[in-house]
N, C-alpha and C. Protein backbone atom coordinates (compact mmCIF):
# COMPACT_ATOMS: atom_id res chain seq x y z
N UNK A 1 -110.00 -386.02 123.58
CA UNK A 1 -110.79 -385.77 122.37
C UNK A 1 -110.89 -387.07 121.58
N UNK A 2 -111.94 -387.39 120.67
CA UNK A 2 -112.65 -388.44 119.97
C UNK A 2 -111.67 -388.23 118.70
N UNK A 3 -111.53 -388.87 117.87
CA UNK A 3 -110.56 -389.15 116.42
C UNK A 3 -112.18 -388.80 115.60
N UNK A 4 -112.09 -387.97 114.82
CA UNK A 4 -113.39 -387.89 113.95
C UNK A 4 -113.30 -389.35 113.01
N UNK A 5 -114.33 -389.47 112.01
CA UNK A 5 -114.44 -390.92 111.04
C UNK A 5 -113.68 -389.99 110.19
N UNK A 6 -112.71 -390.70 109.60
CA UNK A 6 -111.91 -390.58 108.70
C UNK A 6 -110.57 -389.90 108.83
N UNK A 7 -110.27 -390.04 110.13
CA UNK A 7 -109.60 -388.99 110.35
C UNK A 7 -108.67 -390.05 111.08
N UNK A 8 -106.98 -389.22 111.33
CA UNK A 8 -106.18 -390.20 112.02
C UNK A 8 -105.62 -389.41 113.05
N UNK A 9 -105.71 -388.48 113.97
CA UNK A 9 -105.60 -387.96 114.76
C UNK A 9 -107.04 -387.32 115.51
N UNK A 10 -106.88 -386.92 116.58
CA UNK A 10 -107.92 -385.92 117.22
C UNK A 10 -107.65 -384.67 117.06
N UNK A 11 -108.55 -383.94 117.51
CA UNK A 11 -108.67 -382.91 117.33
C UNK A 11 -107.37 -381.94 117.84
N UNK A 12 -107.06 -382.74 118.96
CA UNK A 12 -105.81 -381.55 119.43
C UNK A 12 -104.64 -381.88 119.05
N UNK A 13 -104.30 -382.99 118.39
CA UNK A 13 -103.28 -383.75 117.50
C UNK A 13 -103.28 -383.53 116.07
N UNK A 14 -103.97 -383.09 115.81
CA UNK A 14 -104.07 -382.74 114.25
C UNK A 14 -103.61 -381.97 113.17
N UNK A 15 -102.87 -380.83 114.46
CA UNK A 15 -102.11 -380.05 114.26
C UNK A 15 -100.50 -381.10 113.42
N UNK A 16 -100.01 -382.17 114.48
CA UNK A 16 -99.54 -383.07 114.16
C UNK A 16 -99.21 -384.17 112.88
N UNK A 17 -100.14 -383.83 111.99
CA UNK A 17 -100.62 -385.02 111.22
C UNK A 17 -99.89 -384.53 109.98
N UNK A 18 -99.69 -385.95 109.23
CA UNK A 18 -99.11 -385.51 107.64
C UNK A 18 -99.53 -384.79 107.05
N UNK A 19 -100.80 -384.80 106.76
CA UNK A 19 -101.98 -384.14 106.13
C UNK A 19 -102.37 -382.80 106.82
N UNK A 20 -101.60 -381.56 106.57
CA UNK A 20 -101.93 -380.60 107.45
C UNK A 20 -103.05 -380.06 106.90
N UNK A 21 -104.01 -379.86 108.20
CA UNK A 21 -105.14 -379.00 108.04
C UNK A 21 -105.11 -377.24 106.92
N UNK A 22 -105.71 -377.09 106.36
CA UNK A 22 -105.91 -375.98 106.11
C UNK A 22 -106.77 -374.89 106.58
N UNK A 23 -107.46 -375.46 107.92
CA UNK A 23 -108.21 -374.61 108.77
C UNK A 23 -107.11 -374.43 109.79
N UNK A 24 -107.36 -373.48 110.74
CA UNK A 24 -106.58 -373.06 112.23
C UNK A 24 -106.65 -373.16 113.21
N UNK A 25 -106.51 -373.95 114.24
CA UNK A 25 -106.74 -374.00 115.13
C UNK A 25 -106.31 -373.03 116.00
N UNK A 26 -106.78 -372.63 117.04
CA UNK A 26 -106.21 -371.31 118.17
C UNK A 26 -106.56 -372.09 119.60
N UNK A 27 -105.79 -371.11 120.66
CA UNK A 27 -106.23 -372.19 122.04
C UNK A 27 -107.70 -371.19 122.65
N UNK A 28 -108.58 -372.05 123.34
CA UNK A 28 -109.92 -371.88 123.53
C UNK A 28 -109.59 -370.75 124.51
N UNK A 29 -110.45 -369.53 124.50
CA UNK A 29 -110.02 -367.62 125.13
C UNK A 29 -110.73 -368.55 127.19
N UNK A 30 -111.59 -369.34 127.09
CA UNK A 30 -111.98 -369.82 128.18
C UNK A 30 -110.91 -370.72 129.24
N UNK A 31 -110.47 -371.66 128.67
CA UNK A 31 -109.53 -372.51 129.03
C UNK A 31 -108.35 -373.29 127.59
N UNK A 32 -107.32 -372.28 128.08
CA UNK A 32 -106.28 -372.37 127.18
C UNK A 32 -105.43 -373.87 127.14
N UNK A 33 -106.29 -374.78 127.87
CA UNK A 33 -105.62 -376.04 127.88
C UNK A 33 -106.17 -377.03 126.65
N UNK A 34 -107.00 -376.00 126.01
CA UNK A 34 -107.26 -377.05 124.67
C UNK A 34 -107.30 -375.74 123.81
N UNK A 35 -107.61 -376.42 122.10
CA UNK A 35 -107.40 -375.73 121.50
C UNK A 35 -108.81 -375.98 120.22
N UNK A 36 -109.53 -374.74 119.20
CA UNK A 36 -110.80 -375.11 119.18
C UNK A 36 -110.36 -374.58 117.57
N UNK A 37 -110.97 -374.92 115.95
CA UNK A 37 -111.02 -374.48 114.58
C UNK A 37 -111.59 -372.96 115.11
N UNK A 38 -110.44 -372.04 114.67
CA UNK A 38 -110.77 -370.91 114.64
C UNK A 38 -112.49 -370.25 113.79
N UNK A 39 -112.32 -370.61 112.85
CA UNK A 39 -113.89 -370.38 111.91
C UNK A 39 -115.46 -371.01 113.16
N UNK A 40 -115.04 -371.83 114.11
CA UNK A 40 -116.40 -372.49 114.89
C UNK A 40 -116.26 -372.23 116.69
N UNK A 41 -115.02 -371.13 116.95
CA UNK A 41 -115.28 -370.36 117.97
C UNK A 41 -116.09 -370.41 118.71
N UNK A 42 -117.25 -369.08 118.10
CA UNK A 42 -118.78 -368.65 118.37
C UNK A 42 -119.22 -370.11 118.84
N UNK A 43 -119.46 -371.32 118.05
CA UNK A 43 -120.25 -372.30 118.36
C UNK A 43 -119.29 -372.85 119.37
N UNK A 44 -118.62 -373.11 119.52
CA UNK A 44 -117.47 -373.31 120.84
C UNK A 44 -117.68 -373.00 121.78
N UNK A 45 -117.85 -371.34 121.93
CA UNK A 45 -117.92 -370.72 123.53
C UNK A 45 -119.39 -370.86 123.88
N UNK A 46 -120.05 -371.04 123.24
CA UNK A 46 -121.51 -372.03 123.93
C UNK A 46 -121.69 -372.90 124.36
N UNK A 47 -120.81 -374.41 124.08
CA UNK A 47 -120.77 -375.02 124.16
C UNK A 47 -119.56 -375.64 125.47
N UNK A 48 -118.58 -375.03 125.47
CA UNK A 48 -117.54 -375.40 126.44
C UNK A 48 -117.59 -375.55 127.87
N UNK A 49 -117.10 -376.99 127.96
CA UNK A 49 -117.22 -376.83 129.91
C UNK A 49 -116.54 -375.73 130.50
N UNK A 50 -115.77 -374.80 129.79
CA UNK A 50 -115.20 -374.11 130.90
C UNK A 50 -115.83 -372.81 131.02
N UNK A 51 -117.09 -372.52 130.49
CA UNK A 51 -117.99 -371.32 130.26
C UNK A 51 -117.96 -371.06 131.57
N UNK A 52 -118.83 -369.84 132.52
CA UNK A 52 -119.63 -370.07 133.76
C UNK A 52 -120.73 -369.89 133.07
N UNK A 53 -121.28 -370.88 133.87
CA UNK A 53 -121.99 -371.54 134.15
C UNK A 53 -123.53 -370.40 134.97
N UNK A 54 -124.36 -370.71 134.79
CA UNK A 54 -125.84 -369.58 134.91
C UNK A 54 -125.79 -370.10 136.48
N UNK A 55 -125.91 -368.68 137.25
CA UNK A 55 -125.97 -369.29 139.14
C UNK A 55 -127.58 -368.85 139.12
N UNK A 56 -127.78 -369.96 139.97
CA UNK A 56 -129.67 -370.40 140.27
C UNK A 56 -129.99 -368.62 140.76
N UNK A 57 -131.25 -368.78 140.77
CA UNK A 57 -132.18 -367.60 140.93
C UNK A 57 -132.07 -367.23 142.42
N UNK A 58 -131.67 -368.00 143.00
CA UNK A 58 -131.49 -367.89 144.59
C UNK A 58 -129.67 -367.25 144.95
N UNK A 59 -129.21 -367.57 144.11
CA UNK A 59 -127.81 -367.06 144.11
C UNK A 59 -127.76 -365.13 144.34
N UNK A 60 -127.21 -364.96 145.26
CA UNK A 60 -126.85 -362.89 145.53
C UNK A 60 -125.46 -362.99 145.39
N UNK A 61 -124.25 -362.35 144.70
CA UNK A 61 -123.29 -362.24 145.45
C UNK A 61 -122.72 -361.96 146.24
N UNK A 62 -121.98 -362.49 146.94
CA UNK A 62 -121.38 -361.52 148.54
C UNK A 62 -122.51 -361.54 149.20
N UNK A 63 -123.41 -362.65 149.44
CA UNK A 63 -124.72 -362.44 150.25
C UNK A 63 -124.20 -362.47 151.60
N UNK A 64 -123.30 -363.22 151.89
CA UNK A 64 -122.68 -363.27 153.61
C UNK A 64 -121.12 -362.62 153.45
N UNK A 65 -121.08 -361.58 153.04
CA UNK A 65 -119.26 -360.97 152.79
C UNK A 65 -119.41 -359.95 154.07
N UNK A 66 -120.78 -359.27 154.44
CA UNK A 66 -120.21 -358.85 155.57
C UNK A 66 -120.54 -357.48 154.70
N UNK A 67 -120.42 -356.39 155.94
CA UNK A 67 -120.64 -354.50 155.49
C UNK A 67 -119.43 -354.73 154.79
N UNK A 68 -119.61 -353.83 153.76
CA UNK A 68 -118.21 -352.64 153.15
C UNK A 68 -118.34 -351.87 153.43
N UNK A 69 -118.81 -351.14 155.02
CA UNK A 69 -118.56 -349.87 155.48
C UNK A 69 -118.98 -349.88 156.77
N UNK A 70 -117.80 -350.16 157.62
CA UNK A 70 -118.29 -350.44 158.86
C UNK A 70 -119.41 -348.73 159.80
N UNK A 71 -119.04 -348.04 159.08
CA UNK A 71 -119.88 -346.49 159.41
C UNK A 71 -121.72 -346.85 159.44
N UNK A 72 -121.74 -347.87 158.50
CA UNK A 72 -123.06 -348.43 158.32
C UNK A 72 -123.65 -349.10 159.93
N UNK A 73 -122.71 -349.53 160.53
CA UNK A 73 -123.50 -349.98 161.72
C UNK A 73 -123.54 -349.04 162.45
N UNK A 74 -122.76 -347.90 162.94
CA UNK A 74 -122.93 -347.54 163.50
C UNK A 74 -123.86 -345.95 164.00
N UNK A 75 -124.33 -346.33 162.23
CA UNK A 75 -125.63 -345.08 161.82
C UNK A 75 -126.94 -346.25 162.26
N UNK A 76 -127.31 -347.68 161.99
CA UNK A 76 -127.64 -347.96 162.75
C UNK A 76 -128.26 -348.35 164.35
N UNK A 77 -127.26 -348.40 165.00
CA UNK A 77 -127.27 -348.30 166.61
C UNK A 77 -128.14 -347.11 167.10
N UNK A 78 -128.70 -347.67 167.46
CA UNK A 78 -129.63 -346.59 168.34
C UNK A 78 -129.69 -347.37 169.88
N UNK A 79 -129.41 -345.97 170.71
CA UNK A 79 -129.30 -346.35 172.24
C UNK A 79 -131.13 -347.08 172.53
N UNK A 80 -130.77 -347.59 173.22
CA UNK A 80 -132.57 -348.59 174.00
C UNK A 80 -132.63 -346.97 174.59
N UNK A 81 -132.70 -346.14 175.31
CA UNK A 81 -133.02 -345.08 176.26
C UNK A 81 -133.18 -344.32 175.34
N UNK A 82 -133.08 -344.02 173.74
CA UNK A 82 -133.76 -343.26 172.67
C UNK A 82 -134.81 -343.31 172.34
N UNK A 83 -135.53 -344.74 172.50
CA UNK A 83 -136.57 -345.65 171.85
C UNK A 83 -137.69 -344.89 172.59
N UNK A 84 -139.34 -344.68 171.86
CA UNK A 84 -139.79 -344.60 172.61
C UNK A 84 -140.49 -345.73 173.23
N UNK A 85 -141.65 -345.39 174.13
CA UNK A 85 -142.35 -346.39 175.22
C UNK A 85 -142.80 -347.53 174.30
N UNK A 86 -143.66 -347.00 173.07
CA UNK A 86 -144.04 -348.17 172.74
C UNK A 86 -142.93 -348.47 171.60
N UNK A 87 -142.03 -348.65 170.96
CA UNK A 87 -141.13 -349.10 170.49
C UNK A 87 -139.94 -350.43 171.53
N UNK A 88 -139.91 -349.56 172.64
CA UNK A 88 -139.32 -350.26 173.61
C UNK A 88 -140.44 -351.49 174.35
N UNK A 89 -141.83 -351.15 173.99
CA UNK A 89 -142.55 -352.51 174.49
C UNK A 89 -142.43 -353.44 173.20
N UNK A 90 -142.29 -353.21 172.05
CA UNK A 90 -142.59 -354.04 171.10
C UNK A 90 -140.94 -354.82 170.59
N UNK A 91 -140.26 -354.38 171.41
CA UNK A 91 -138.59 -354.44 171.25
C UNK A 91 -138.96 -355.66 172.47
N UNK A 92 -139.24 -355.21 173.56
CA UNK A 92 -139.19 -356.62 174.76
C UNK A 92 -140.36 -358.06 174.21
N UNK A 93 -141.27 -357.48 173.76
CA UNK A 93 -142.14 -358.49 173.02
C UNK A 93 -141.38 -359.28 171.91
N UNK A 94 -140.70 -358.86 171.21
CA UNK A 94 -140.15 -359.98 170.33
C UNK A 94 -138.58 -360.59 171.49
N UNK A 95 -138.12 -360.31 172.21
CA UNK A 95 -137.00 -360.91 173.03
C UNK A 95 -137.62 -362.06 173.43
N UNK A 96 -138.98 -361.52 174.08
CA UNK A 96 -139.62 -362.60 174.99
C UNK A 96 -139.86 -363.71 173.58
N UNK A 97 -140.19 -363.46 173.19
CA UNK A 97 -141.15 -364.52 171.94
C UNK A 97 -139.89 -365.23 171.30
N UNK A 98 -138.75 -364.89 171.21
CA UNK A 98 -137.82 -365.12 170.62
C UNK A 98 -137.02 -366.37 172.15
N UNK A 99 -137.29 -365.62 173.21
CA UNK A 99 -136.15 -366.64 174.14
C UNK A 99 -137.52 -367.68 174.33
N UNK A 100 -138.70 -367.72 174.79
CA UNK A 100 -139.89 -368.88 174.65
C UNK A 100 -139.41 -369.93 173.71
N UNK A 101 -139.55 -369.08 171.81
CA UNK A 101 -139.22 -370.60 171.31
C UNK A 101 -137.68 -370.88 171.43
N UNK A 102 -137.07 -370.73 172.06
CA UNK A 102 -135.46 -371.20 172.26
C UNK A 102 -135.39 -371.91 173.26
N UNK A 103 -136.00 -371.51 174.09
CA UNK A 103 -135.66 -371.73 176.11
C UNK A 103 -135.81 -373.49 176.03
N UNK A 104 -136.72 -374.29 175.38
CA UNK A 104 -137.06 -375.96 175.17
C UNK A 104 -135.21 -376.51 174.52
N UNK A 105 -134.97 -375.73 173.03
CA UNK A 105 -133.83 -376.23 172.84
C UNK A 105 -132.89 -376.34 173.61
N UNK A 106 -132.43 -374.83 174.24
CA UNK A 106 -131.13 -374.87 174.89
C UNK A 106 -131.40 -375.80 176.22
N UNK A 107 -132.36 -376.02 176.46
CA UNK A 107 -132.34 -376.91 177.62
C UNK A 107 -132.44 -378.57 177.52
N UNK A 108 -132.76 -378.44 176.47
CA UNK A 108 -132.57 -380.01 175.90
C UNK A 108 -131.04 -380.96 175.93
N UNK A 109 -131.41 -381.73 176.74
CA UNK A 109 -130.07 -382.85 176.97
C UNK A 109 -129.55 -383.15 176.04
N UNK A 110 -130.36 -383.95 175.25
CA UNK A 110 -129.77 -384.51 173.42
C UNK A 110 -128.83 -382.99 173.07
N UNK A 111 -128.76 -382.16 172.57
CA UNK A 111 -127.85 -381.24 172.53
C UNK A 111 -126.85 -381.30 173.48
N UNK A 112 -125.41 -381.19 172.39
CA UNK A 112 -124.29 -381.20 173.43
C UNK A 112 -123.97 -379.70 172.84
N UNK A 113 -122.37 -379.79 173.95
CA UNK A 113 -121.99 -378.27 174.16
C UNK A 113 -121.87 -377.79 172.47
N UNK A 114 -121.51 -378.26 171.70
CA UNK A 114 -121.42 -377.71 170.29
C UNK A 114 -122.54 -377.00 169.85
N UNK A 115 -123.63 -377.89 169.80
CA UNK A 115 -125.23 -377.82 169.49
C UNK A 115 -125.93 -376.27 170.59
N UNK A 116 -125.13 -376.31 171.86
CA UNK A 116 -125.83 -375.34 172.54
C UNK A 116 -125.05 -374.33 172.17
N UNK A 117 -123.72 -373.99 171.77
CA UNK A 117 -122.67 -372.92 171.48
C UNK A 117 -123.27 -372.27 170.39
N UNK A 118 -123.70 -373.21 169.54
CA UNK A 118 -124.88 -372.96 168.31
C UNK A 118 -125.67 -372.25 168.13
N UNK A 119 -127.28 -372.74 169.66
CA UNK A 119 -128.08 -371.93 169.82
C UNK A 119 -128.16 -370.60 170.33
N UNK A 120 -126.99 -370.59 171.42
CA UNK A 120 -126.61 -369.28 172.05
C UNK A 120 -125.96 -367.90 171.18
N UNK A 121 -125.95 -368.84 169.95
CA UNK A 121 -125.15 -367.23 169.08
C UNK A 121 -126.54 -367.11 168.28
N UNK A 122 -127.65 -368.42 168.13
CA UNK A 122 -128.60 -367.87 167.48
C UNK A 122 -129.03 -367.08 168.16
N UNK A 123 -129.81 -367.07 169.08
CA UNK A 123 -130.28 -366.44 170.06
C UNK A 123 -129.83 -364.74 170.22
N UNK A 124 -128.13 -365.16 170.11
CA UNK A 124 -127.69 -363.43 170.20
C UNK A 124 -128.06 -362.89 169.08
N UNK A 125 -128.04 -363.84 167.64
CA UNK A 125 -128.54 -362.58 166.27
C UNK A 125 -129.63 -362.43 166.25
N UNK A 126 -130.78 -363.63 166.71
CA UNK A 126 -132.36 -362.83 166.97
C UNK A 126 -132.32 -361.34 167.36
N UNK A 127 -132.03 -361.47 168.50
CA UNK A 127 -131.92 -360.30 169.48
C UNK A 127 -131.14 -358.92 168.71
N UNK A 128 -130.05 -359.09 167.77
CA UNK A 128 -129.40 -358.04 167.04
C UNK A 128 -130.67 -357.76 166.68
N UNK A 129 -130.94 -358.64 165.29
CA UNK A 129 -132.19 -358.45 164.18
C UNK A 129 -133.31 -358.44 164.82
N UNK A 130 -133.86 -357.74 166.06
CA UNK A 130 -135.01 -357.30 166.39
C UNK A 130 -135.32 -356.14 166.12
């Protein structure tokens, strides 16, 4: 903390000083490692680095945490031999369309085994998320 003009301590030292304050200081309800004039609080907790902080518009929480109910997949699952004819053609139409634009990567030299271990699990969640 800065020493105000006229002043011979800082703010969190001041408590300290010959000249005791007649205002109060209390420790900040955000981060109790400092301490803020009770009467300017309100203007405090607006102001403090230890607020949180606003998460961008793109922010979900728990966007990748995974089911909280594994029962959920398995109301999901539907057997392929349930499907009908044309569900099951439009199910092989996106596999195909899906291994086409893949089939150039995974066969690509410049990719090593990491890079292909990579594509091969993409490949398997296409195929889930069809």
């Amino acid at each position: 903390m800065v020493v105000a003009a006229g002043k011979r301590f800082c703010g969190e030292h001041a408590g300290a000083a010959e000249e005791e304050n007649t205002r109060k200081r209390i420790l900040c309800p955000l981060d109790p490692k400092h301490t803020v004039y009770e009467d300017q609080l309100a203007k405090h907790l607006k102001k403090c680095n230890a607020r949180e902080k606003p998460k961008p518009d793109f922010f979900i929480q728990d966007i990748n945490a995974g089911l909280t109910d594994e029962t959920e997949i398995l109301e999901q699952l539907v057997p392929i031999s349930s499907l009908s004819e044309e569900q099951l053609e439009n199910l092989i139409k996106k596999l195909r369309k899906a291994s086409e634009a893949l089939h150039d990567a995974l066969n690509d030299p410049n990719n090593g085994d990491s890079a292909t271990k990579h594509l091969k699990q993409q490949v398997c969640l296409v195929q889930i998320n069809c």
